[in-house]
C-alpha atoms as a PDB file:
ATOM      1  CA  UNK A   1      95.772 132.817 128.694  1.00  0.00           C
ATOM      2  CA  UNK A   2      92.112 132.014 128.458  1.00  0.00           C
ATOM      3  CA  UNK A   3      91.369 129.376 125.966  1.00  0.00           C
ATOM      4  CA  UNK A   4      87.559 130.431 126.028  1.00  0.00           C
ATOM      5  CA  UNK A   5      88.208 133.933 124.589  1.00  0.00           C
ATOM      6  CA  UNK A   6      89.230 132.176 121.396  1.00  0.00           C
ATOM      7  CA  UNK A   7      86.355 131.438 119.665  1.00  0.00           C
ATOM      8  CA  UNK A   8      85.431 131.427 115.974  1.00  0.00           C
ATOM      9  CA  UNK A   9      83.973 134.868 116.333  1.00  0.00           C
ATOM     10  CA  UNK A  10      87.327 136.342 117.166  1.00  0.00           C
ATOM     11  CA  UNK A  11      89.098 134.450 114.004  1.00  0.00           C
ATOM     12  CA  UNK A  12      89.191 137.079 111.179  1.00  0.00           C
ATOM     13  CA  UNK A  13      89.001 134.344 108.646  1.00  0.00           C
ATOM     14  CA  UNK A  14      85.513 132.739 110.330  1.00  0.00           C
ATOM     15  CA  UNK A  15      84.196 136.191 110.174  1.00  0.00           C
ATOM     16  CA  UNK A  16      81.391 136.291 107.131  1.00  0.00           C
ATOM     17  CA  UNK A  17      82.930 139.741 105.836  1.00  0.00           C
ATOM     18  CA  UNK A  18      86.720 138.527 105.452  1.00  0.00           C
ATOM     19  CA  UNK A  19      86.402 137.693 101.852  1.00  0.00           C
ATOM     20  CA  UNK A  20      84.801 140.711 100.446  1.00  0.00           C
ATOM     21  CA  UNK A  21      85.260 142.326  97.511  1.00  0.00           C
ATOM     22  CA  UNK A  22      87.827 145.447  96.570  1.00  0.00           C
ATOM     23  CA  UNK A  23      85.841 148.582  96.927  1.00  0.00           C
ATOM     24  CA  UNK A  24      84.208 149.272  93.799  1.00  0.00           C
ATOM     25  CA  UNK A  25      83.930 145.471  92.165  1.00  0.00           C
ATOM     26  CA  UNK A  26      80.986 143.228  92.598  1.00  0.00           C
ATOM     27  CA  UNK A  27      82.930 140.078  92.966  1.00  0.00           C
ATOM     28  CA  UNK A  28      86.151 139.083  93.714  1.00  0.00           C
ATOM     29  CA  UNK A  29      86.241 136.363  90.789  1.00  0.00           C
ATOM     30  CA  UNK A  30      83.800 136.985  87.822  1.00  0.00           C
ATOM     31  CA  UNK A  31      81.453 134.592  86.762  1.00  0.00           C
ATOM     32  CA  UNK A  32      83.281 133.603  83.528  1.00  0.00           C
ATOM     33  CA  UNK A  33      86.649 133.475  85.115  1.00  0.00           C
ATOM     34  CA  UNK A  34      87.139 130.006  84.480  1.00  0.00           C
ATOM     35  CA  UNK A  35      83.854 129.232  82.199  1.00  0.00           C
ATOM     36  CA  UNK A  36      84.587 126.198  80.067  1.00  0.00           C
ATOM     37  CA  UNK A  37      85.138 126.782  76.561  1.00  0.00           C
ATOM     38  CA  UNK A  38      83.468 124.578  74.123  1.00  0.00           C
ATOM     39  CA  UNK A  39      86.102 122.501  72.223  1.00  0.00           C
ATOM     40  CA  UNK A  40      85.703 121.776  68.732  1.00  0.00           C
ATOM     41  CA  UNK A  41      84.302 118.545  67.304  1.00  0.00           C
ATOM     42  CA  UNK A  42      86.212 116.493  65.599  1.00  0.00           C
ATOM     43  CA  UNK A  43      85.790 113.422  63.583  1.00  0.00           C
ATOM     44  CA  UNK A  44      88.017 111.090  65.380  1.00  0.00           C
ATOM     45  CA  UNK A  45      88.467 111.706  69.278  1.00  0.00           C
ATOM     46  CA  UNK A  46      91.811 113.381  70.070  1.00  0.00           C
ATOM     47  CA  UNK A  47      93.863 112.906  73.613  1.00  0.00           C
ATOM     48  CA  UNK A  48      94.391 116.601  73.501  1.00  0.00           C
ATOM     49  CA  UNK A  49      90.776 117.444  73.618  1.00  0.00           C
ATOM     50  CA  UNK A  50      90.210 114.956  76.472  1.00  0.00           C
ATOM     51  CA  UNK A  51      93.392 116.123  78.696  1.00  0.00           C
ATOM     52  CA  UNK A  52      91.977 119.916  77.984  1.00  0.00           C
ATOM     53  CA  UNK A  53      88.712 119.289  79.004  1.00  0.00           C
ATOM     54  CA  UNK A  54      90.155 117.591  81.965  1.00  0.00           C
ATOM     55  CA  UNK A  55      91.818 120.798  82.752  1.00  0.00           C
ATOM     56  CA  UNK A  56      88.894 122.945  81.244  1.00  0.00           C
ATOM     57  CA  UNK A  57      86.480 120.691  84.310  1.00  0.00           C
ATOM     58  CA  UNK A  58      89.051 120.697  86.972  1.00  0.00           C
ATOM     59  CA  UNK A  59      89.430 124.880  87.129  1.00  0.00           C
ATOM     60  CA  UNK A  60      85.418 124.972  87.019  1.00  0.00           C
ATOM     61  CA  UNK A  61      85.580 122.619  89.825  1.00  0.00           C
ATOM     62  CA  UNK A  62      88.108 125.278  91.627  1.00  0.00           C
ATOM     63  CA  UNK A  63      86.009 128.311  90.798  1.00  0.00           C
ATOM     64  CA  UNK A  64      82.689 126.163  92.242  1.00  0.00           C
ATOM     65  CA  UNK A  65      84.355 125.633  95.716  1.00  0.00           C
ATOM     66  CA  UNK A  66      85.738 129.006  95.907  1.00  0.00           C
ATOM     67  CA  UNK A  67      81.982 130.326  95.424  1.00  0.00           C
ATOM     68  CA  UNK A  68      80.715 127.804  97.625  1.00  0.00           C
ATOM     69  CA  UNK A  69      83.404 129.138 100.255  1.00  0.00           C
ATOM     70  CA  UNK A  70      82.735 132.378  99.503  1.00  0.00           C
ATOM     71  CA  UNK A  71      78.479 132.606  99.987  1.00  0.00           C
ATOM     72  CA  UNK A  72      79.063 130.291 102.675  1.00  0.00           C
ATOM     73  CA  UNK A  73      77.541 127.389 101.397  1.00  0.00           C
ATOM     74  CA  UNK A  74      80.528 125.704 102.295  1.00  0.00           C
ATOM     75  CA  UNK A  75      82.944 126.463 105.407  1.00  0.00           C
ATOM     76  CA  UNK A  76      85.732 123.940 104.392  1.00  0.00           C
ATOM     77  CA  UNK A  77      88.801 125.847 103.563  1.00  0.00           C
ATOM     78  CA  UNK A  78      90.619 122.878 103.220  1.00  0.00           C
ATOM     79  CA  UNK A  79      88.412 121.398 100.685  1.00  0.00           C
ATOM     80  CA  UNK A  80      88.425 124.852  98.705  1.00  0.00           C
ATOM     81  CA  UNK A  81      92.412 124.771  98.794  1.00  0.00           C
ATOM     82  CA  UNK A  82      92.754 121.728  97.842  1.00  0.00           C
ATOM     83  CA  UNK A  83      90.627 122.190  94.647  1.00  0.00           C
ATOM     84  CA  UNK A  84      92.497 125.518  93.806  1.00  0.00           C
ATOM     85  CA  UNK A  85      96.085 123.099  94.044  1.00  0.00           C
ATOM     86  CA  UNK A  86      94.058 120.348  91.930  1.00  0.00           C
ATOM     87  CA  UNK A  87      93.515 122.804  89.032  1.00  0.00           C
ATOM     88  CA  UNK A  88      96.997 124.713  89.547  1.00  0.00           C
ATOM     89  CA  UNK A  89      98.753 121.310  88.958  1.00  0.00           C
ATOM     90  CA  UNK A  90      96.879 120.091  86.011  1.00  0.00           C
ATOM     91  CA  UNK A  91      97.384 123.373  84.218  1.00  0.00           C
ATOM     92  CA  UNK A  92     101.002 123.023  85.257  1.00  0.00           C
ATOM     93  CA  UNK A  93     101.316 119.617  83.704  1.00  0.00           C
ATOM     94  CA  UNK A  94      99.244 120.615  80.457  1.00  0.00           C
ATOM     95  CA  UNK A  95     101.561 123.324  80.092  1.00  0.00           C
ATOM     96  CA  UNK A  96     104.836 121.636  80.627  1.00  0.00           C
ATOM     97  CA  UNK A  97     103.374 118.995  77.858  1.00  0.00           C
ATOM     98  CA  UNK A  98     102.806 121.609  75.678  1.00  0.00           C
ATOM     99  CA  UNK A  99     106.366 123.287  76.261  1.00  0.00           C
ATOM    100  CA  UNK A 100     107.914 119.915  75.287  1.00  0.00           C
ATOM    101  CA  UNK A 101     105.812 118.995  72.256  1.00  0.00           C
ATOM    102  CA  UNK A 102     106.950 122.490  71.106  1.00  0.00           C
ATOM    103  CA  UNK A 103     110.545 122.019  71.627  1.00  0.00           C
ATOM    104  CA  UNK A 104     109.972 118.883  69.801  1.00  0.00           C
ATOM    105  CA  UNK A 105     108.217 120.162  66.757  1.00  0.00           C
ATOM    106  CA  UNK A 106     110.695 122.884  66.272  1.00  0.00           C
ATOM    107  CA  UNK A 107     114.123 120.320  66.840  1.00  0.00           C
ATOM    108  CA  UNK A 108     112.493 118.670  63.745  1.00  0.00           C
ATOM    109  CA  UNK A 109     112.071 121.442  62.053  1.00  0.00           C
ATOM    110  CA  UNK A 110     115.616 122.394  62.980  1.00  0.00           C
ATOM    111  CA  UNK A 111     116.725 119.129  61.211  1.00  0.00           C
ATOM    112  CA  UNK A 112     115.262 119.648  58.228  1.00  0.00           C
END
């Protein structure tokens, strides 16, 4: 086998035109796909609102290397993966927080 005749060229993924669009849309993600949400203001700070905007920051983060891979502003697919698994897991934890302070709140209600 000839080790020259692999080349980035003959990669699919290196290829500019891999990530394109289903026939028809204009993007693959759209532009508000993960736009932050303003949170409400509060008088008093709240944990909540600073683990959501955590989340809220780290899925923007996602959606900004995924661009960046996508125009080709950025060729690290690593990087870009890595960021998509950053904002997975901190959804993932939110949620599973959530789940429990529910089960929580309704045992108590249970008892009562």
């Amino acid at each position: 086998m000839n080790v020259d005749s692999i080349g980035p060229m003959n990669n699919p993924m290196a290829r500019p035109d891999f990530y394109r669009p289903p026939s028809g849309a204009t993007e693959v993600f759209p532009k508000n796909f993960l736009s932050p949400v303003e949170p409400a203001k509060s008088a008093k700070p709240s944990i909540f609102a600073d683990v959501l905007d955590k989340v809220i920051s780290s899925e923007a983060g996602a959606q900004k290397a995924v661009d960046n891979y996508q125009t080709g502003a950025s060729q690290n697919l690593h990087e870009t993966m890595l960021a998509l698994g950053k904002a997975d897991v901190t959804f993932s934890l939110m949620m599973s927080v959530r789940n429990k302070l529910l089960q929580a709140y309704q045992e108590v209600m249970r008892m009562s």
